[in-house]
N, C-alpha and C. Protein backbone atom coordinates (compact mmCIF):
# COMPACT_ATOMS: atom_id res chain seq x y z
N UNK A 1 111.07 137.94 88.35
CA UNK A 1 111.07 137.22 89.61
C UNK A 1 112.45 136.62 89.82
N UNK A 2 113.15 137.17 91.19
CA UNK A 2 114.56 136.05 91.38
C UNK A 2 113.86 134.76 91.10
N UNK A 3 115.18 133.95 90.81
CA UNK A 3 115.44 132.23 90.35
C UNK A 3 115.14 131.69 91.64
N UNK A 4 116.03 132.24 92.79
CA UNK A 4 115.79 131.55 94.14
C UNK A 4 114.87 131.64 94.69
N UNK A 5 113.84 132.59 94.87
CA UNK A 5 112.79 132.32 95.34
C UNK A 5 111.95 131.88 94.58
N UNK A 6 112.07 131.63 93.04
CA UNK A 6 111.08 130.53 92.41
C UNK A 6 111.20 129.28 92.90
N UNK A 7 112.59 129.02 93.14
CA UNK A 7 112.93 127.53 93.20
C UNK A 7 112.42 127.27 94.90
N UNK A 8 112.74 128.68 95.89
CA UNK A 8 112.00 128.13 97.09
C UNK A 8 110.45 127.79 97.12
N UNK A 9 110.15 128.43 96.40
CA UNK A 9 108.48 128.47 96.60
C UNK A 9 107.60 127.63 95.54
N UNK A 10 108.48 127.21 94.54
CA UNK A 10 107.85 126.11 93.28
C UNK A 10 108.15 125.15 93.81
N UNK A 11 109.48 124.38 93.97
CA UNK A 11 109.85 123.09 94.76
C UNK A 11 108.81 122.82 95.64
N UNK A 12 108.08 123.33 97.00
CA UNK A 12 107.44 122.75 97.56
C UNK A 12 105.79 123.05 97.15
N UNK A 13 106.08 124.08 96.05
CA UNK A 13 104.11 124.10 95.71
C UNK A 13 103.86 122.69 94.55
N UNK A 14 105.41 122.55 94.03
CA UNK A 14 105.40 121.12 93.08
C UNK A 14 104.70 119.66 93.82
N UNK A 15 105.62 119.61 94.87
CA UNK A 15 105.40 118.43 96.38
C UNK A 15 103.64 118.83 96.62
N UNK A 16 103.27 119.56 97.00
CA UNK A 16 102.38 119.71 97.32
C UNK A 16 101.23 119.20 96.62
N UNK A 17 101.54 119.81 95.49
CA UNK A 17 100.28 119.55 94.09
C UNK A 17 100.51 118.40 94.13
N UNK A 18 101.55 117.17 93.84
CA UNK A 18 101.97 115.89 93.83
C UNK A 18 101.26 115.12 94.60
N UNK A 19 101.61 115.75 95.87
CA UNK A 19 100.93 114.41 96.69
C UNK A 19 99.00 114.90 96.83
N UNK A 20 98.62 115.94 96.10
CA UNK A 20 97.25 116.17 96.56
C UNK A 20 97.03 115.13 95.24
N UNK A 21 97.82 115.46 94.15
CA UNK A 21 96.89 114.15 93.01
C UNK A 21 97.46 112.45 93.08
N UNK A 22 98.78 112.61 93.76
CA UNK A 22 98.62 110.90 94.11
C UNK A 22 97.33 110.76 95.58
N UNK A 23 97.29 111.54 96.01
CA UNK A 23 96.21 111.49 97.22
C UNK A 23 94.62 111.28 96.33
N UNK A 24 94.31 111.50 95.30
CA UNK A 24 92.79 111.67 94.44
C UNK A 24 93.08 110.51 93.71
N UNK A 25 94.42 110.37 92.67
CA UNK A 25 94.48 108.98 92.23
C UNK A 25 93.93 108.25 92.72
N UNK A 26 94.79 107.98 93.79
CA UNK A 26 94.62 106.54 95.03
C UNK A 26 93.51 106.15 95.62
N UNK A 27 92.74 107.19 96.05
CA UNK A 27 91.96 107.14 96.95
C UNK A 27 90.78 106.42 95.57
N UNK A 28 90.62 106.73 94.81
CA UNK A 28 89.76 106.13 93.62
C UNK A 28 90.21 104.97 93.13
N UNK A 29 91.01 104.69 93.62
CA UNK A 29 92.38 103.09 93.17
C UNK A 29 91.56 102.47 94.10
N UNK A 30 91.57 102.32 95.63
CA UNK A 30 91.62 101.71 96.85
C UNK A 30 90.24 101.68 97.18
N UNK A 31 89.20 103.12 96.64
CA UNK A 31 87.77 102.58 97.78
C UNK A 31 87.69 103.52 98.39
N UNK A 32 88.62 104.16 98.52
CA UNK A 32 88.07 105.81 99.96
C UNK A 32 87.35 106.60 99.36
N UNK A 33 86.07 106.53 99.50
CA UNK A 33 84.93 107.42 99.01
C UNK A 33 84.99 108.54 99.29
N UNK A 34 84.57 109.69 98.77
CA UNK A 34 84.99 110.30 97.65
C UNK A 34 86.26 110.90 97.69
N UNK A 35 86.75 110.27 96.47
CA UNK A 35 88.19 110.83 96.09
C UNK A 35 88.21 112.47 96.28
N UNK A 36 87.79 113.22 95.68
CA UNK A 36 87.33 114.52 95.72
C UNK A 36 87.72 115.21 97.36
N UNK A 37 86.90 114.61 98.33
CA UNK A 37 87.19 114.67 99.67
C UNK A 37 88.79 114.81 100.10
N UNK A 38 89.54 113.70 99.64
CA UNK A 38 90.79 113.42 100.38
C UNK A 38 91.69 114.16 99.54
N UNK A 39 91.47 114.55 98.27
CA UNK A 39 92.40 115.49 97.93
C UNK A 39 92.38 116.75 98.01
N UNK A 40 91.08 117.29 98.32
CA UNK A 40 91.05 118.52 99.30
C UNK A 40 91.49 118.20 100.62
N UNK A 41 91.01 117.40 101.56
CA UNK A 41 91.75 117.20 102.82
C UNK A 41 93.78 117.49 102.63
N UNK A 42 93.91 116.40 101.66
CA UNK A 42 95.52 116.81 101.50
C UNK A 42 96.18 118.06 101.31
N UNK A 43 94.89 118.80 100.74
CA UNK A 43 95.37 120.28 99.38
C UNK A 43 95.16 120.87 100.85
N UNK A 44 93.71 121.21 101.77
CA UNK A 44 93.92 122.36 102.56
C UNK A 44 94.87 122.09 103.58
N UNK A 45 95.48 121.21 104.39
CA UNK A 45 96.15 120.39 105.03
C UNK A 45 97.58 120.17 104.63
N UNK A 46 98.71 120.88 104.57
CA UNK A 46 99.64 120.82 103.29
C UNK A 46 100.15 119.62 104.37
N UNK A 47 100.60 118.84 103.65
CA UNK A 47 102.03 117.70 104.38
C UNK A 47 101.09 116.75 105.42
N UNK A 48 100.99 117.19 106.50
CA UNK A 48 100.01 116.02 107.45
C UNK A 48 98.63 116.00 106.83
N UNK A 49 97.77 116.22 105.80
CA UNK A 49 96.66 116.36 105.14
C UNK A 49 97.25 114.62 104.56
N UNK A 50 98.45 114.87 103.69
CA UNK A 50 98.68 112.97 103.55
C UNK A 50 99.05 112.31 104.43
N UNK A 51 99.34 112.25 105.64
CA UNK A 51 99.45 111.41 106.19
C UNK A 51 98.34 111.09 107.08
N UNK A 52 97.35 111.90 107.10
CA UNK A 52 96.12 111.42 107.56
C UNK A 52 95.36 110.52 106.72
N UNK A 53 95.39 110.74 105.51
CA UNK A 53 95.27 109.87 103.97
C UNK A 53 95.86 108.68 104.26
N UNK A 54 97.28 108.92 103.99
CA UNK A 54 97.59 107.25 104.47
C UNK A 54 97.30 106.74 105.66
N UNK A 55 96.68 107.30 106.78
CA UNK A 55 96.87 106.46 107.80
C UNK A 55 95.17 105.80 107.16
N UNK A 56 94.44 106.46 107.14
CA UNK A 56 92.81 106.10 106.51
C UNK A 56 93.09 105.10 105.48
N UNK A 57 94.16 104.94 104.63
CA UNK A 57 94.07 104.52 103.65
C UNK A 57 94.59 102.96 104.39
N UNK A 58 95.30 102.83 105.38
CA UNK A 58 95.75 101.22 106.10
C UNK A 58 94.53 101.02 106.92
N UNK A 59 93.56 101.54 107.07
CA UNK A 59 92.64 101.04 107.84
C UNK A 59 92.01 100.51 106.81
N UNK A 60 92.11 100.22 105.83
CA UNK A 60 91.11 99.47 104.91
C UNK A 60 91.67 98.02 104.76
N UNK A 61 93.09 97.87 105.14
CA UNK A 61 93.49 96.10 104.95
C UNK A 61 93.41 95.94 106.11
N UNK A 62 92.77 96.38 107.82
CA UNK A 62 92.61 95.83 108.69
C UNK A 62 91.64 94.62 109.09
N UNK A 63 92.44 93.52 108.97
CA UNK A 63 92.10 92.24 109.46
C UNK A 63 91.98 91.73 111.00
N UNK A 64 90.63 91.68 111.70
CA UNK A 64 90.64 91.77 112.93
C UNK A 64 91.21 90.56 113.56
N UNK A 65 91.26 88.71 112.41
CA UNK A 65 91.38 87.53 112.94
C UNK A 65 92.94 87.51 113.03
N UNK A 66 94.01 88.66 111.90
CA UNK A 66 95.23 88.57 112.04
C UNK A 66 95.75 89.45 113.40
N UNK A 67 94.97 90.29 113.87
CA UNK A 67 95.65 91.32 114.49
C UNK A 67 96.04 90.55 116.03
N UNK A 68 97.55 90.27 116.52
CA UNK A 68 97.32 89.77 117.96
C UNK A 68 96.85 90.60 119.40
N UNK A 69 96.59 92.14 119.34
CA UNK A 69 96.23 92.50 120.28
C UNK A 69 94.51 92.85 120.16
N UNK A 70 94.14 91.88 119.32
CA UNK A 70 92.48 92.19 119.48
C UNK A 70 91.45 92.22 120.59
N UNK A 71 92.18 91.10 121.94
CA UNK A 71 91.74 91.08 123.11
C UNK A 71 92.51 91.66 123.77
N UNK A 72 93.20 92.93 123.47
CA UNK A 72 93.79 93.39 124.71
C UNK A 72 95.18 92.22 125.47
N UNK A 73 95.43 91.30 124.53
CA UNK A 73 96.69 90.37 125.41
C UNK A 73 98.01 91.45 124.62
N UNK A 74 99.56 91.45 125.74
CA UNK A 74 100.38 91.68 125.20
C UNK A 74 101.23 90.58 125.75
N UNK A 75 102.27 89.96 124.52
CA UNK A 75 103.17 89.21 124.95
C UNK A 75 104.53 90.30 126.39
N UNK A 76 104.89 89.28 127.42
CA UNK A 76 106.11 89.25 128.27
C UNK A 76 107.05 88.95 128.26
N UNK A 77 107.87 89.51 128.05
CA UNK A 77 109.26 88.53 128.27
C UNK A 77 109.58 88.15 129.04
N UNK A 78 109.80 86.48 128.50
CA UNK A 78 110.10 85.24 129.77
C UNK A 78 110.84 85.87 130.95
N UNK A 79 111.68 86.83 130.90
CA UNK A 79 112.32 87.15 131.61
C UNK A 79 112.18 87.86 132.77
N UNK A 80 110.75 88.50 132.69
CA UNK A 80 110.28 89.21 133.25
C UNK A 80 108.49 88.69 133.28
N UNK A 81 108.41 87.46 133.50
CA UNK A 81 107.09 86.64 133.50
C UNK A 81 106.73 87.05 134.93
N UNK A 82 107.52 86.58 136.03
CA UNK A 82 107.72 86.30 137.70
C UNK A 82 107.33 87.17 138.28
N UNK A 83 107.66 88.89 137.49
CA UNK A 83 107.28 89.93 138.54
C UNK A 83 106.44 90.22 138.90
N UNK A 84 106.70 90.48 139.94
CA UNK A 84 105.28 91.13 140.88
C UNK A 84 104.36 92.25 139.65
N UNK A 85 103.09 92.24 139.74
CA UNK A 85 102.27 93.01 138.76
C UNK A 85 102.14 94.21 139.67
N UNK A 86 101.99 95.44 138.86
CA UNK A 86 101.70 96.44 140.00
C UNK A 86 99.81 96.45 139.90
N UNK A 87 99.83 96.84 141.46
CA UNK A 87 98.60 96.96 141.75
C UNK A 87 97.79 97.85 141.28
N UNK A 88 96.17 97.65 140.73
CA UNK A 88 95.49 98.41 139.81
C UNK A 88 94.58 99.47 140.52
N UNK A 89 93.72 100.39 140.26
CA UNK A 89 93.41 101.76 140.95
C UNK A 89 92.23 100.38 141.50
N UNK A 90 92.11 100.69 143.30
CA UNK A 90 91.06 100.05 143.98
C UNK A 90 91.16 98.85 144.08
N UNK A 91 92.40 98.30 143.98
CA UNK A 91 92.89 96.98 144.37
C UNK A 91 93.65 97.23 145.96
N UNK A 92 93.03 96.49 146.81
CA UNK A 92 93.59 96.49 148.32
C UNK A 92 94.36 95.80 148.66
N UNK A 93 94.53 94.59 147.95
CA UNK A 93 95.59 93.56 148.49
C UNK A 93 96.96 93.77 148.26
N UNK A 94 97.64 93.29 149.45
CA UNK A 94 99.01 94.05 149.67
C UNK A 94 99.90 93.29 148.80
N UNK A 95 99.32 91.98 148.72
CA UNK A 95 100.64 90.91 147.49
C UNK A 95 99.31 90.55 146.77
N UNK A 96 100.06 90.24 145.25
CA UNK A 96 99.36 89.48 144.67
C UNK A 96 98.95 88.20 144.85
N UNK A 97 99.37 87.70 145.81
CA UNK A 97 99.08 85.95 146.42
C UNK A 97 97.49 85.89 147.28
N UNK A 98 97.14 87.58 148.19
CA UNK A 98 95.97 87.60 148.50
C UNK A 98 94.62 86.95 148.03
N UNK A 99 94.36 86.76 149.06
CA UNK A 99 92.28 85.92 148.31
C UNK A 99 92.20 87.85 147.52
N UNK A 100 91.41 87.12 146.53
CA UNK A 100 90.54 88.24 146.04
C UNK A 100 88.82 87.97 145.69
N UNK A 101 88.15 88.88 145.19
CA UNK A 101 87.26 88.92 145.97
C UNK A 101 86.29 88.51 144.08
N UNK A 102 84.94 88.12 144.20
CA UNK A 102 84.65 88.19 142.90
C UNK A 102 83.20 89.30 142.84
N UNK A 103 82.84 89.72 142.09
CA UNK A 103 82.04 90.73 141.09
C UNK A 103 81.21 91.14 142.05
N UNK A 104 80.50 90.11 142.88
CA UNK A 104 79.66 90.18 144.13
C UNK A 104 79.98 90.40 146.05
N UNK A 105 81.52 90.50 145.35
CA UNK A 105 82.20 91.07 146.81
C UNK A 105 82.73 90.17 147.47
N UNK A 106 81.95 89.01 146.98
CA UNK A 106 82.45 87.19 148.15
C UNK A 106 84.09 87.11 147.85
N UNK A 107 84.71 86.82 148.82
CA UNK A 107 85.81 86.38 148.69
C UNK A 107 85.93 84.98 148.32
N UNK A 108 86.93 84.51 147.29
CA UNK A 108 87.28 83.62 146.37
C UNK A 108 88.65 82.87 147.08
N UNK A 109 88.52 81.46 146.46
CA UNK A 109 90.18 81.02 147.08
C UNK A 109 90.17 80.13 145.95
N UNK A 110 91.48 79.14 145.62
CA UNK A 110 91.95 78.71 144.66
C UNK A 110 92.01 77.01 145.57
N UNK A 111 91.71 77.28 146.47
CA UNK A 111 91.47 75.60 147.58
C UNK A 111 90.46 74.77 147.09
């Protein structure tokens, strides 16, 4: 067998095998039931097979009381607090200063 195509084709069957057994390690380290599972997922899956692993594997320190977009808020920059919001699908009012209307159709005022 040429040297160079050992070294092309061992180098990444090495990587490969690597991350399918840090992928079975881990997953038996951390809690991702069954290990067995995710290192076949990695093995038939070459390369994005782990990174589907790791992404599964950060959903396990998800903390819902730390996370700040749990209700859907995103911070603004001050700088851009003032602007006009663009208008949402089935919103009629021409400025945002308009009465709007509530759940039952009645129009609402801030008077």
């Amino acid at each position: 067998m040429d040297p160079l195509l050992a070294v092309l084709v061992g180098i990444p069957l090495l990587w490969h095998l690597g991350l399918t057994a840090v992928a079975y390690y881990d997953a038996g380290r951390v809690g991702l039931e069954p290990p067995k599972k995710w290192a076949a997922i990695t093995f038939c899956i070459p390369l994005i097979g782990f990174f589907i692993y790791l992404f599964e594997r950060s959903e396990l320190s998800y903390d819902p009381e730390s996370d700040p977009y749990r209700e859907h808020n995103f911070n603004i920059h001050p700088s851009r607090a003032d602007d006009t919001p663009l208008p949402s699908r089935g919103d009629d009012r021409l400025e945002p200063g308009d009465d709007r209307e509530d759940a039952n159709g009645e129009p609402t005022s801030d008077e």
